[in-house]
C-alpha atoms as a PDB file:
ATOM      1  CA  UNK A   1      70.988 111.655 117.210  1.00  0.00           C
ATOM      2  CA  UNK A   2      71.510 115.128 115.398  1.00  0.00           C
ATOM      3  CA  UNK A   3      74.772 115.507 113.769  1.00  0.00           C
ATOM      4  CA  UNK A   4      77.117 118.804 114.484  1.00  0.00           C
ATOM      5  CA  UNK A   5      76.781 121.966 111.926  1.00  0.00           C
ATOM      6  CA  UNK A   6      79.879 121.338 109.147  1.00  0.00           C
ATOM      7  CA  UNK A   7      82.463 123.692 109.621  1.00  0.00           C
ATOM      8  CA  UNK A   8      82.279 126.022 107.111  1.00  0.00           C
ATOM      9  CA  UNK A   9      85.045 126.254 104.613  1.00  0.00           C
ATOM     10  CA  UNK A  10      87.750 129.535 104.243  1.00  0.00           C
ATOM     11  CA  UNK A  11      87.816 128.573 100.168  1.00  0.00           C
ATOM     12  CA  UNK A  12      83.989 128.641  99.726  1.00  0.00           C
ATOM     13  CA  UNK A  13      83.721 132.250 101.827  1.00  0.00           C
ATOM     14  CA  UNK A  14      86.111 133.307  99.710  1.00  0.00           C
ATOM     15  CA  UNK A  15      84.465 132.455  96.681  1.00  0.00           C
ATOM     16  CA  UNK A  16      81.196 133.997  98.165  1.00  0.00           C
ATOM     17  CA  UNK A  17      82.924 137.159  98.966  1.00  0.00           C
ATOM     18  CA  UNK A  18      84.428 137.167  95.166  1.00  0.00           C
ATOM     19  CA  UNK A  19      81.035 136.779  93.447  1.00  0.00           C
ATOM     20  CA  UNK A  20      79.199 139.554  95.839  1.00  0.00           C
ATOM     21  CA  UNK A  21      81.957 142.003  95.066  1.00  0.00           C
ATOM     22  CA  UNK A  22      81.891 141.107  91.044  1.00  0.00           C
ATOM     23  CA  UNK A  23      77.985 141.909  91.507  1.00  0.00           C
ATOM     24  CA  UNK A  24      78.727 145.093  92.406  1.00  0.00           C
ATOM     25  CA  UNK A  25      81.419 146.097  90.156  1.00  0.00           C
ATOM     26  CA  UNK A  26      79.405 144.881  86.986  1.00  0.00           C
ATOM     27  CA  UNK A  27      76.775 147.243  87.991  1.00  0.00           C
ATOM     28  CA  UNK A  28      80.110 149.688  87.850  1.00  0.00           C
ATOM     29  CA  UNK A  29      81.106 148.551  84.929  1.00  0.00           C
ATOM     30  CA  UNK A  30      77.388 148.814  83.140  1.00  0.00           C
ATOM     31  CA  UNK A  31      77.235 152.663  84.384  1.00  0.00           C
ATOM     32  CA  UNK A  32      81.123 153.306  82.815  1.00  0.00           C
ATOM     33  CA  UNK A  33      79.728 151.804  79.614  1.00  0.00           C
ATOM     34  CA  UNK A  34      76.669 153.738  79.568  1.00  0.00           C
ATOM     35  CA  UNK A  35      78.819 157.123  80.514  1.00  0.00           C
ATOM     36  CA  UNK A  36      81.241 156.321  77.476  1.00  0.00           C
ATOM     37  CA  UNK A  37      78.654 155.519  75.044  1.00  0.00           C
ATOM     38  CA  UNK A  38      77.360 158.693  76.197  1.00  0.00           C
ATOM     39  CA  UNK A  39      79.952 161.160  75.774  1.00  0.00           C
ATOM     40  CA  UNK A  40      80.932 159.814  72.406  1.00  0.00           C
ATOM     41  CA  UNK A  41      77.385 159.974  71.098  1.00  0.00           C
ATOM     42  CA  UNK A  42      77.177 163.270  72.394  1.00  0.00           C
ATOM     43  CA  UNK A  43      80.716 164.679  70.847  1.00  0.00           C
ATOM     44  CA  UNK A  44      80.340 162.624  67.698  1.00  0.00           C
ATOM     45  CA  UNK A  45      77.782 163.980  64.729  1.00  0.00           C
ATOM     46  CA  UNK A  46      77.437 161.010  62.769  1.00  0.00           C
ATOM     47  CA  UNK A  47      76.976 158.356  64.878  1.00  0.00           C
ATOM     48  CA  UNK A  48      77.822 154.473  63.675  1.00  0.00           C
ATOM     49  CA  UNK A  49      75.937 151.741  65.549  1.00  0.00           C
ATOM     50  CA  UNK A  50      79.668 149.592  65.815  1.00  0.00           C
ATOM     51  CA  UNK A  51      81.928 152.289  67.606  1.00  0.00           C
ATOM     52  CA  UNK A  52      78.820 152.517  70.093  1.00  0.00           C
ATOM     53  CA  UNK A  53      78.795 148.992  71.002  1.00  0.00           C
ATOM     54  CA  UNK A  54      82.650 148.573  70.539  1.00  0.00           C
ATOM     55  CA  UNK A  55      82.874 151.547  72.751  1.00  0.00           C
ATOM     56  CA  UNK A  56      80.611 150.161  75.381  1.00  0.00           C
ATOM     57  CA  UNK A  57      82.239 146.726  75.276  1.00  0.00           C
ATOM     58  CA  UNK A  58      85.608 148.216  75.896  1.00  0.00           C
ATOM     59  CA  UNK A  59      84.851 150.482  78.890  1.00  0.00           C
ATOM     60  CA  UNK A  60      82.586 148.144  80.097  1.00  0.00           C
ATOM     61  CA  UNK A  61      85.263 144.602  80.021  1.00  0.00           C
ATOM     62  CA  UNK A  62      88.311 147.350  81.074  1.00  0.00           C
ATOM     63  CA  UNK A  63      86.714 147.825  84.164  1.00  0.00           C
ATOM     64  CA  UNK A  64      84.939 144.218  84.862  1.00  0.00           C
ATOM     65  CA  UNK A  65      88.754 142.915  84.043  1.00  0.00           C
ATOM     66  CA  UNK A  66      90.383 145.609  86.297  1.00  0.00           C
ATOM     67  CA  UNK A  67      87.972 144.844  89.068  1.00  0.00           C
ATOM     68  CA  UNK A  68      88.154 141.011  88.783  1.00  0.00           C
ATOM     69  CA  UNK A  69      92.209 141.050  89.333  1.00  0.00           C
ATOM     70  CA  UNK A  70      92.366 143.021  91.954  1.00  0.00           C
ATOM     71  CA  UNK A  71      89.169 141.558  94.274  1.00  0.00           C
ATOM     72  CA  UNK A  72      91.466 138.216  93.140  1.00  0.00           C
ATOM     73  CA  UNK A  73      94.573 140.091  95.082  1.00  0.00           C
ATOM     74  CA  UNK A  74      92.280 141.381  97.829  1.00  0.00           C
ATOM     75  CA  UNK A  75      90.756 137.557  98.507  1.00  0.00           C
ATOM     76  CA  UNK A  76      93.834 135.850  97.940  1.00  0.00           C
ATOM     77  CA  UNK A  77      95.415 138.205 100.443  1.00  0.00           C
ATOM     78  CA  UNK A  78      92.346 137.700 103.270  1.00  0.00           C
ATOM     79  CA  UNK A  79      92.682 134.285 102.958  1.00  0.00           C
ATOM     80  CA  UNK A  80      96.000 133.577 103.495  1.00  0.00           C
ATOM     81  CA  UNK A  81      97.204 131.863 100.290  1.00  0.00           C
ATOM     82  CA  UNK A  82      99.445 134.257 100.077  1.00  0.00           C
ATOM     83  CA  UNK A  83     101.562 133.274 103.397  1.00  0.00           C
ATOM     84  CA  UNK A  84     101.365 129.602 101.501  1.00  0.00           C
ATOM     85  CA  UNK A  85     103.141 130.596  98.559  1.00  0.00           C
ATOM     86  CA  UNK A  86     105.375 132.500 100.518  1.00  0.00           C
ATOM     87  CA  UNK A  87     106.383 129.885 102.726  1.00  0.00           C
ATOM     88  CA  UNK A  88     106.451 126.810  99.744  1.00  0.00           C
ATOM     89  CA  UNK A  89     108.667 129.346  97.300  1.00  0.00           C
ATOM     90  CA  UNK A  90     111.215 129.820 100.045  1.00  0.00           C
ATOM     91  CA  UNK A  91     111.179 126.136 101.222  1.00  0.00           C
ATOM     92  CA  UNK A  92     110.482 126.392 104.400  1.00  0.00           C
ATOM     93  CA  UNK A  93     107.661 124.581 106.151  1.00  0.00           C
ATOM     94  CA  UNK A  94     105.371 125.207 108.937  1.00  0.00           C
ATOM     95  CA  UNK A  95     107.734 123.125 110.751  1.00  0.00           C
ATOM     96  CA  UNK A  96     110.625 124.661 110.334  1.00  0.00           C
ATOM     97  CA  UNK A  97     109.738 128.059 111.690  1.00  0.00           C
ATOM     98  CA  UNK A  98     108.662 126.366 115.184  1.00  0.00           C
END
């Protein structure tokens, strides 16, 4: 007898949506750190080998960090953990607002 399709789960969607974003901001995040490294090796005459890769690690983490907090805000938000928190911070239950 064949057995009903699973329901899909809200946290792993979530967690899919998460990763495809992060895909495309680390492609953001390798063109920031290509565009730095670019404008200081074209303002700077003597160029060191360290404050090129210490310049394209820091654009490129800023923005990988910057994106990764706020898609976490943007998921937690569609998801509805937020309404959770809300609701076990103030102590009321789902109960209590029927």
């Amino acid at each position: 007898m064949p057995t009903p399709d699973p329901v899909p789960s809200p946290r792993g969607s979530a967690w899919r949506r998460f990763r495809r974003i992060m895909r495309w901001m680390s492609l953001a995040a390798i063109a920031a750190a290509a565009v730095a490294v670019w404008f200081v090796a074209r303002g700077e005459s003597e160029l060191q080998i360290h404050m090129l890769i210490a310049t394209a690690l820091g654009a490129g983490l800023s923005v990988l960090l910057g994106a990764a907090l706020m898609t976490l805000a943007f998921v937690s938000s569609g998801s509805g953990h937020d309404e959770q928190a809300h609701h076990h911070q103030s102590g009321q239950t789902q109960e209590d607002e029927l």
